[in-house]
C-alpha atoms as a PDB file:
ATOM      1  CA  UNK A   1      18.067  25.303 -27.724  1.00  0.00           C
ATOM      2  CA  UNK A   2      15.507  22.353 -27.581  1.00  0.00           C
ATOM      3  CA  UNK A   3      14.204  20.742 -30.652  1.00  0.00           C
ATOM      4  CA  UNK A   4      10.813  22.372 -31.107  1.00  0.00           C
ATOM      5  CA  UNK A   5      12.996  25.814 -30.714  1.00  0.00           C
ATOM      6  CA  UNK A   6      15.754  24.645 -33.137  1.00  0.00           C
ATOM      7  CA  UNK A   7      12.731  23.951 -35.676  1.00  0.00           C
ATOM      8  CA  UNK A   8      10.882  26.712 -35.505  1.00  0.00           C
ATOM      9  CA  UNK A   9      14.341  28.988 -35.626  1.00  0.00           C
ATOM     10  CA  UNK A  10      15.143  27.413 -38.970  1.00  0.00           C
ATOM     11  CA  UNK A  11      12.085  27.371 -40.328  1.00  0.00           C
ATOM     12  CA  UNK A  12      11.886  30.916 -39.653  1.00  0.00           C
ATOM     13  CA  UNK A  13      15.326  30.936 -41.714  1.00  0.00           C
ATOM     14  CA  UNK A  14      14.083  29.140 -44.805  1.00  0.00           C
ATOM     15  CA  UNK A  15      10.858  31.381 -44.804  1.00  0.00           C
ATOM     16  CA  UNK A  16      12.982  34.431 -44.934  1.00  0.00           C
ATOM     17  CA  UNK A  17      14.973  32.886 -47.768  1.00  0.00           C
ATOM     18  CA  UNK A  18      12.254  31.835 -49.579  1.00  0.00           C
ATOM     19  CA  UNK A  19      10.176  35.307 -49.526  1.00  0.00           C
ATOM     20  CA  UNK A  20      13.361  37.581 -50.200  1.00  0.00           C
ATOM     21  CA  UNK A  21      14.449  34.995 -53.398  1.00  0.00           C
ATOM     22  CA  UNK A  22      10.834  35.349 -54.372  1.00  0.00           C
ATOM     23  CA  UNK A  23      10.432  39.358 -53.891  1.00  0.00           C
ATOM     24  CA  UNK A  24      14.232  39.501 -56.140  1.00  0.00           C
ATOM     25  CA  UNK A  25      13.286  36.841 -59.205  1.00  0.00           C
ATOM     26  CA  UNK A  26      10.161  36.440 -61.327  1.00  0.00           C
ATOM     27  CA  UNK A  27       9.611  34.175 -64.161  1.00  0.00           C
ATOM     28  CA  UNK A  28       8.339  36.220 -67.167  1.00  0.00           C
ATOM     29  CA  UNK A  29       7.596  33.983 -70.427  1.00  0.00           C
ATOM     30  CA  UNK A  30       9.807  31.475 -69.681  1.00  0.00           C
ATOM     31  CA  UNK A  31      13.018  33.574 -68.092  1.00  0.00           C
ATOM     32  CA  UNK A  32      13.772  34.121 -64.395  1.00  0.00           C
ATOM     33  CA  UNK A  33      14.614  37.929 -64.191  1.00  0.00           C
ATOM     34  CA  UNK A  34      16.198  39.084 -61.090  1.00  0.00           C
ATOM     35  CA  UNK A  35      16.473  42.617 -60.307  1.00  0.00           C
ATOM     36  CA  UNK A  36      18.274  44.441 -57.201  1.00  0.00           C
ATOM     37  CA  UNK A  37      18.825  42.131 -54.342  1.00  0.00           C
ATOM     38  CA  UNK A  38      20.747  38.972 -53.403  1.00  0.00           C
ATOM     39  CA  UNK A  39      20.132  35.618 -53.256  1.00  0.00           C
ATOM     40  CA  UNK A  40      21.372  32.191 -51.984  1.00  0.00           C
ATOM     41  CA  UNK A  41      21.585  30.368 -55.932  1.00  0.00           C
ATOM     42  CA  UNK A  42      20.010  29.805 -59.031  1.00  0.00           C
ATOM     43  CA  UNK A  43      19.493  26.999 -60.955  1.00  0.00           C
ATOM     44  CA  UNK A  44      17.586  27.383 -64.275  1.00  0.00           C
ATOM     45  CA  UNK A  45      16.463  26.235 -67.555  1.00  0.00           C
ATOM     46  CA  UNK A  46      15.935  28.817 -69.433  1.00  0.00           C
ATOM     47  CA  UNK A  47      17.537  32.382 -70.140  1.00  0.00           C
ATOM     48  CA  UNK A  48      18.054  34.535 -67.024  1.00  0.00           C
ATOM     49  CA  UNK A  49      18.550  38.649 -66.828  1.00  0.00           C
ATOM     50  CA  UNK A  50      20.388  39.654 -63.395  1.00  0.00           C
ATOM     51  CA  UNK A  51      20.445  44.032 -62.940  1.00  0.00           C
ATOM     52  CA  UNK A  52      21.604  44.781 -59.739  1.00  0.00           C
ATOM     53  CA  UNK A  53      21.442  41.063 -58.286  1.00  0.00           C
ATOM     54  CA  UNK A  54      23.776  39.529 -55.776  1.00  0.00           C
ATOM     55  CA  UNK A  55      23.758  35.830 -55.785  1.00  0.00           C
ATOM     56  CA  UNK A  56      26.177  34.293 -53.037  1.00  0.00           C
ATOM     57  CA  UNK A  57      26.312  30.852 -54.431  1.00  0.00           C
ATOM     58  CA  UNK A  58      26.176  29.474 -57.814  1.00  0.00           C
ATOM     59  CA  UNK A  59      24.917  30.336 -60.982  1.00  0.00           C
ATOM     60  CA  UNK A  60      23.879  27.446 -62.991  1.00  0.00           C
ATOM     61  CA  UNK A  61      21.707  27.730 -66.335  1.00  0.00           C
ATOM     62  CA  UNK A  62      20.991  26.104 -69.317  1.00  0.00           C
ATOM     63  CA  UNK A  63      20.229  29.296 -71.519  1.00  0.00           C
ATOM     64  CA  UNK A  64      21.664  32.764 -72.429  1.00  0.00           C
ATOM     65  CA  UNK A  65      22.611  34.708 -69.402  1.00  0.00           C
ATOM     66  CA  UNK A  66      22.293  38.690 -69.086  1.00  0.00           C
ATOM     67  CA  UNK A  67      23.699  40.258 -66.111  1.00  0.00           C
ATOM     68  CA  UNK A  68      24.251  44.088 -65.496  1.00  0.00           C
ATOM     69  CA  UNK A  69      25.827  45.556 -62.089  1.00  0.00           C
ATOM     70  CA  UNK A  70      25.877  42.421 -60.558  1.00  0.00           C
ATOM     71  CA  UNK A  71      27.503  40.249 -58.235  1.00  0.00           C
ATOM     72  CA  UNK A  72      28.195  36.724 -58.658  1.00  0.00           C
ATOM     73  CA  UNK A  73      29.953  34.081 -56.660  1.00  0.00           C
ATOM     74  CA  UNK A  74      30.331  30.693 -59.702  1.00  0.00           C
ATOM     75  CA  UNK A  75      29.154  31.028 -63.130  1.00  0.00           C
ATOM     76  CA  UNK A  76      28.031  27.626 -64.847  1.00  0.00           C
ATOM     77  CA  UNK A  77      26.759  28.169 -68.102  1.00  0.00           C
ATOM     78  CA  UNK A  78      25.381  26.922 -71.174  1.00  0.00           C
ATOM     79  CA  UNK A  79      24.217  29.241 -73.256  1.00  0.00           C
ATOM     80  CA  UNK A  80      25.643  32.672 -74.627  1.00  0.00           C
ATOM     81  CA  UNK A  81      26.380  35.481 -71.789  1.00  0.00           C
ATOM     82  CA  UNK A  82      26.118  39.016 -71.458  1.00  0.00           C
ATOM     83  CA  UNK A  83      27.541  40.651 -68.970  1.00  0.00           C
ATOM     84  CA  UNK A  84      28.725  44.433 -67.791  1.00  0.00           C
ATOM     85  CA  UNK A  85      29.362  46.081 -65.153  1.00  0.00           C
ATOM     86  CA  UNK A  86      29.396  43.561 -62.531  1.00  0.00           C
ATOM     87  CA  UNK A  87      31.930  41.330 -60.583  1.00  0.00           C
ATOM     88  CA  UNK A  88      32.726  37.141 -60.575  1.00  0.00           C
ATOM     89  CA  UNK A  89      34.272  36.105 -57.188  1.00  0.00           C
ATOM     90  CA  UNK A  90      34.267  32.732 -57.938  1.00  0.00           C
ATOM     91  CA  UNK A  91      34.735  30.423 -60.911  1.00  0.00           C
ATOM     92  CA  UNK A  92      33.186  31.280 -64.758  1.00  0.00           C
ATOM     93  CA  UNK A  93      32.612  28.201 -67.256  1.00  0.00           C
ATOM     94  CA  UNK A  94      30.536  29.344 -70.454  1.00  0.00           C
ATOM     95  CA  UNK A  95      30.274  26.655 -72.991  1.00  0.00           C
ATOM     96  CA  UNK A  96      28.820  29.399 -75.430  1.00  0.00           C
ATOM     97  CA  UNK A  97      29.932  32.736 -76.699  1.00  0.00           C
ATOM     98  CA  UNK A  98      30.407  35.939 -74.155  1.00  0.00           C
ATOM     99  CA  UNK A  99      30.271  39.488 -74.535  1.00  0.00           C
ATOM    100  CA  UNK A 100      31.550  41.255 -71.250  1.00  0.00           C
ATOM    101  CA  UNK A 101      32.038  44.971 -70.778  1.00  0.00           C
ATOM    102  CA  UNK A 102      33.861  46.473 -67.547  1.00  0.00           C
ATOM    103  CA  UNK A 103      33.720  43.450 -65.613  1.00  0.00           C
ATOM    104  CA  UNK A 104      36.239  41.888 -63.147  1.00  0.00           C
ATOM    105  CA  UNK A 105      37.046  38.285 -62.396  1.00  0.00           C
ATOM    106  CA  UNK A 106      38.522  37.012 -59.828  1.00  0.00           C
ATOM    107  CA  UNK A 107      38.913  33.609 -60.050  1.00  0.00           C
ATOM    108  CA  UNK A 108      39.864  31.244 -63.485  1.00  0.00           C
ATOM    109  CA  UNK A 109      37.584  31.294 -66.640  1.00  0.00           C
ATOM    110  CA  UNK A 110      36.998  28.966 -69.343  1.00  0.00           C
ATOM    111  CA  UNK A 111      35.044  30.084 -72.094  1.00  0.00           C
ATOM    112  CA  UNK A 112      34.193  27.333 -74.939  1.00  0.00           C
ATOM    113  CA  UNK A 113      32.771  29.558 -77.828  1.00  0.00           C
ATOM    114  CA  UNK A 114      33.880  33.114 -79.393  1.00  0.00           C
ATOM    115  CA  UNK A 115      34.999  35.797 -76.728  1.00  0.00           C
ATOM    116  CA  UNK A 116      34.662  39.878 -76.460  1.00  0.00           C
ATOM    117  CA  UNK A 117      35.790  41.611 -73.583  1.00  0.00           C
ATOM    118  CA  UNK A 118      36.084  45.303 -73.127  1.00  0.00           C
ATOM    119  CA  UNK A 119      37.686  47.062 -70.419  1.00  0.00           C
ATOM    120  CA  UNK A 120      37.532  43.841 -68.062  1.00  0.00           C
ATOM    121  CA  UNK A 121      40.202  42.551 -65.741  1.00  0.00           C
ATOM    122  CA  UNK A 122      41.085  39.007 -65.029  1.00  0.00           C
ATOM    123  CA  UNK A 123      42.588  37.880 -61.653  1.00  0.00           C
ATOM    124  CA  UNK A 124      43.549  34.028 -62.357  1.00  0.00           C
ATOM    125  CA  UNK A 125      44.070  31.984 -64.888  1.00  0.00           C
ATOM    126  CA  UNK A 126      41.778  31.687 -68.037  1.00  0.00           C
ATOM    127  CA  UNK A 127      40.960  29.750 -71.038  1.00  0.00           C
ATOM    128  CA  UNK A 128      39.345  30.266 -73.821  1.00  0.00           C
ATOM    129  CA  UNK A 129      38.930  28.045 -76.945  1.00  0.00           C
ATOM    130  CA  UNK A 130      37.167  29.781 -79.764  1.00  0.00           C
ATOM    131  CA  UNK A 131      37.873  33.444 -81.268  1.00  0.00           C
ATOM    132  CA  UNK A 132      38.807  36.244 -79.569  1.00  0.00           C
ATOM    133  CA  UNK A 133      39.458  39.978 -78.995  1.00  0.00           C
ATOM    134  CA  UNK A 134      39.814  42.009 -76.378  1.00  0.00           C
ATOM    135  CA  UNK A 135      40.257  46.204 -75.849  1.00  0.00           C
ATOM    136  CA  UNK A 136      41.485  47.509 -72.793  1.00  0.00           C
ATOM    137  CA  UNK A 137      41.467  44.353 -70.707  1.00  0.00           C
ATOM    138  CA  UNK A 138      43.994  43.130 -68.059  1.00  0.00           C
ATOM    139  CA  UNK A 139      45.093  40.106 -67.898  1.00  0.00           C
ATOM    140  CA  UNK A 140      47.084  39.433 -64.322  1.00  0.00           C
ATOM    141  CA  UNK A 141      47.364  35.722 -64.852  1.00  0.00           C
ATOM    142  CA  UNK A 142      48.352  32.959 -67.543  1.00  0.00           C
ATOM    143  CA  UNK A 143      46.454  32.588 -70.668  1.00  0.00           C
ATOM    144  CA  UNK A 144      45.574  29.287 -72.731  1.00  0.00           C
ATOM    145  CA  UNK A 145      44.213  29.896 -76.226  1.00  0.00           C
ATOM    146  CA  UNK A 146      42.791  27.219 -78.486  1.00  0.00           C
ATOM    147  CA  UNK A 147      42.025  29.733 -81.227  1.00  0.00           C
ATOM    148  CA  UNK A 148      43.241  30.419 -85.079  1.00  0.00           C
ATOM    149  CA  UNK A 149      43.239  34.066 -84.342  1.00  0.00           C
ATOM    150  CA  UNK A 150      43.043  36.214 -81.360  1.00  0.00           C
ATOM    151  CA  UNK A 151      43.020  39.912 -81.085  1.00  0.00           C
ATOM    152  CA  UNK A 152      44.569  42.050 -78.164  1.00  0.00           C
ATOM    153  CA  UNK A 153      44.375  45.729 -78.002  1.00  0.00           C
ATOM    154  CA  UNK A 154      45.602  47.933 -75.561  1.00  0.00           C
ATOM    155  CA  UNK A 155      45.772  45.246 -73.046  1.00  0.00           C
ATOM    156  CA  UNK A 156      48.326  43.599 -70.901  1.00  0.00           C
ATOM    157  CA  UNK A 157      48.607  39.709 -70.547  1.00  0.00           C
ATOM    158  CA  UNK A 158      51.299  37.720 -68.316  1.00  0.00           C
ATOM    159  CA  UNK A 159      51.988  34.450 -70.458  1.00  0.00           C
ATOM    160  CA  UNK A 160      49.927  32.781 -73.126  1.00  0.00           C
ATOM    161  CA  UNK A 161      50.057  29.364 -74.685  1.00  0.00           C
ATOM    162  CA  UNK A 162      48.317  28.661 -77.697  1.00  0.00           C
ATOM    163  CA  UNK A 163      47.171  25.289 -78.011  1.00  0.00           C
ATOM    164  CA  UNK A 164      47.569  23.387 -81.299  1.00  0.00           C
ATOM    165  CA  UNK A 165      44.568  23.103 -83.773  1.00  0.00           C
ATOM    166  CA  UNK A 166      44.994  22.078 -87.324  1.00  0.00           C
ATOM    167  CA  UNK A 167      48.715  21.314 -88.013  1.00  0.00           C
ATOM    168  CA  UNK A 168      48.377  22.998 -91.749  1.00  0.00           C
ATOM    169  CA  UNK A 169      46.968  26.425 -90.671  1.00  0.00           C
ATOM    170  CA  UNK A 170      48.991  29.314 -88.576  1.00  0.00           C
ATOM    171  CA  UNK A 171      47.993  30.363 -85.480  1.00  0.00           C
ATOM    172  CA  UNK A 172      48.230  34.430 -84.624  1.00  0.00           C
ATOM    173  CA  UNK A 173      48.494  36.789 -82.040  1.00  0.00           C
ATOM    174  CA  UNK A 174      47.335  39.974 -83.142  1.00  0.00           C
ATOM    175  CA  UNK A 175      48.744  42.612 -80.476  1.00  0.00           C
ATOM    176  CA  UNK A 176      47.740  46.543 -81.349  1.00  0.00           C
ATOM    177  CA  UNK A 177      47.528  49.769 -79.894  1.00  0.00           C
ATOM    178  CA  UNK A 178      50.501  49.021 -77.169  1.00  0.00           C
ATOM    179  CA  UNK A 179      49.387  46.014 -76.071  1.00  0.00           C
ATOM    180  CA  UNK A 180      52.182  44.514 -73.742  1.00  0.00           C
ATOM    181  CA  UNK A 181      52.392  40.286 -73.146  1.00  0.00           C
ATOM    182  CA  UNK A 182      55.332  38.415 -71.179  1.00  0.00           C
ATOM    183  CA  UNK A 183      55.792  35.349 -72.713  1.00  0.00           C
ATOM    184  CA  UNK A 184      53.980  33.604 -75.956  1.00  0.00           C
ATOM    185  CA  UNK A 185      54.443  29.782 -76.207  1.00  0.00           C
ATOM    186  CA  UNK A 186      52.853  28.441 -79.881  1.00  0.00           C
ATOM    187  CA  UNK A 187      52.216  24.176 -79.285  1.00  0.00           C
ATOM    188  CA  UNK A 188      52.343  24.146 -83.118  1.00  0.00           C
ATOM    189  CA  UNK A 189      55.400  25.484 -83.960  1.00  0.00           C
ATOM    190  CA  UNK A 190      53.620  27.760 -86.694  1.00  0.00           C
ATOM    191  CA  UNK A 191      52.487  30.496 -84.750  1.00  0.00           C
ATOM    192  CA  UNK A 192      52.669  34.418 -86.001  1.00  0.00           C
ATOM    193  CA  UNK A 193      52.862  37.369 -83.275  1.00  0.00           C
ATOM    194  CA  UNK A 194      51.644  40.583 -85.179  1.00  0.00           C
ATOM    195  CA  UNK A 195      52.622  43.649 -83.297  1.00  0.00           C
ATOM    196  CA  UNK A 196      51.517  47.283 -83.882  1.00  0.00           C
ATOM    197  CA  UNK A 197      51.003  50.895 -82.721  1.00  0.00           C
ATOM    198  CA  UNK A 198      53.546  50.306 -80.119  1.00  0.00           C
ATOM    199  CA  UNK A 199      52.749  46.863 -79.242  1.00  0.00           C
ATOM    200  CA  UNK A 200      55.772  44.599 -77.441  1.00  0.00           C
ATOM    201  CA  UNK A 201      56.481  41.219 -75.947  1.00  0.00           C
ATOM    202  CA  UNK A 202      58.482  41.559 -72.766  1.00  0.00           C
ATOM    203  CA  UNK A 203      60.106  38.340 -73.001  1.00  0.00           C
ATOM    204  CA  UNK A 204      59.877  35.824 -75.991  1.00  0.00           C
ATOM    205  CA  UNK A 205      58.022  34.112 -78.087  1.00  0.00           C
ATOM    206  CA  UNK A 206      58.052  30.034 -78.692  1.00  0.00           C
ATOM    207  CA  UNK A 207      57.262  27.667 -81.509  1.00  0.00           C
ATOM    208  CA  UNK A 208      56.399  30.968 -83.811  1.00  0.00           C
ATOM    209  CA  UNK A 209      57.897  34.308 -85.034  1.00  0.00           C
ATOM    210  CA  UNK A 210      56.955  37.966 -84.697  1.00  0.00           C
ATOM    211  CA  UNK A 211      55.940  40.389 -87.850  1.00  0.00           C
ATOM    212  CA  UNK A 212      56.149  44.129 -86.943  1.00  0.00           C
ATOM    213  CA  UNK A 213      53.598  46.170 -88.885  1.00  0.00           C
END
């Protein structure tokens, strides 16, 4: 292919990029809303609503995120997130709080701000530093907490270390409604495992002791 060929070709490509980003996103009062359709990346300041959107790239805003049925390669965020219904292939950072509802991902998570997650599964390790509770989640990976209090129910977890915070206040596990976990590893030596409605730690727990309720 000679050069005026190889230019045309890929600006031809860029074109076609360009119209189908433009026909999927819209800015409306100052947020980029995306509806069905997929797209290379997106880089915003401002809040952005995904339903239905495929973005093959990376994710990257600075302001609350709301994303239903979609797909998403990396999350970047810093703002709060919503999100249901849809799939992360890649990496997830969210230096904000996140509410997620029947949602998979697949690669790790950190989450700096409170966490929610309902009937979500998690494929590598995560982190999360801030409160949390979770109801029918999976977790198939290790688990870092930097939390006072964190509440599982009916989930499963592999191992979780809980980071130390402030040396004069206990950190708990709060396990209910036969919520299973390997391993539990307490940094400060004054962690509590509460267990109930059939809840159980497979293996043992580290640097903390277990109250059955």
């Amino acid at each position: 292919m000679n050069l005026i060929k190889k230019f045309l070709y890929l600006s031809l490509i860029l074109l076609s990029t360009s119209t189908q980003a433009a026909s999927v996103c819209s800015r409306q009062d100052g947020e980029m809303h995306c509806g069905a359709g997929t797209v290379e990346s997106i880089d915003y300041t401002g809040d952005v609503i995904l339903d239905g959107t495929t973005i093959t790239g990376r994710l990257k805003t600075l302001g609350d995120l709301t994303a239903k049925n979609a797909n998403i390669n990396h999350i970047n965020i810093i703002g709060d997130a919503d999100i249901s219904g849809s799939q992360i292939i890649g990496s997830t950072i969210v230096v904000g709080d996140i509410h997620s509802k029947k949602t998979k991902f697949n690669d790790t998570v950190k989450i700096t701000g409170d966490s929610q997650f309902s009937d979500c599964e998690f494929q590598a390790n995560s982190t999360f530093i801030g409160d949390m509770a979770t109801a029918q989640t999976y977790f198939r990976a290790d688990v870092t907490l930097s939390t006072l209090r964190s509440q599982f129910t009916h989930s499963m977890l592999k191992d979780i270390v809980v980071k130390k915070q402030d040396p004069n206040v206990k950190q708990v596990i709060d396990l209910r409604d036969r919520s299973l976990a390997s391993n539990i590893k307490f940094s400060s030596n004054k962690g509590i495992v509460e267990l109930s409605d059939g809840s159980s730690i497979q293996g043992s727990v580290t640097g903390g002791k277990t109250i059955n309720h």
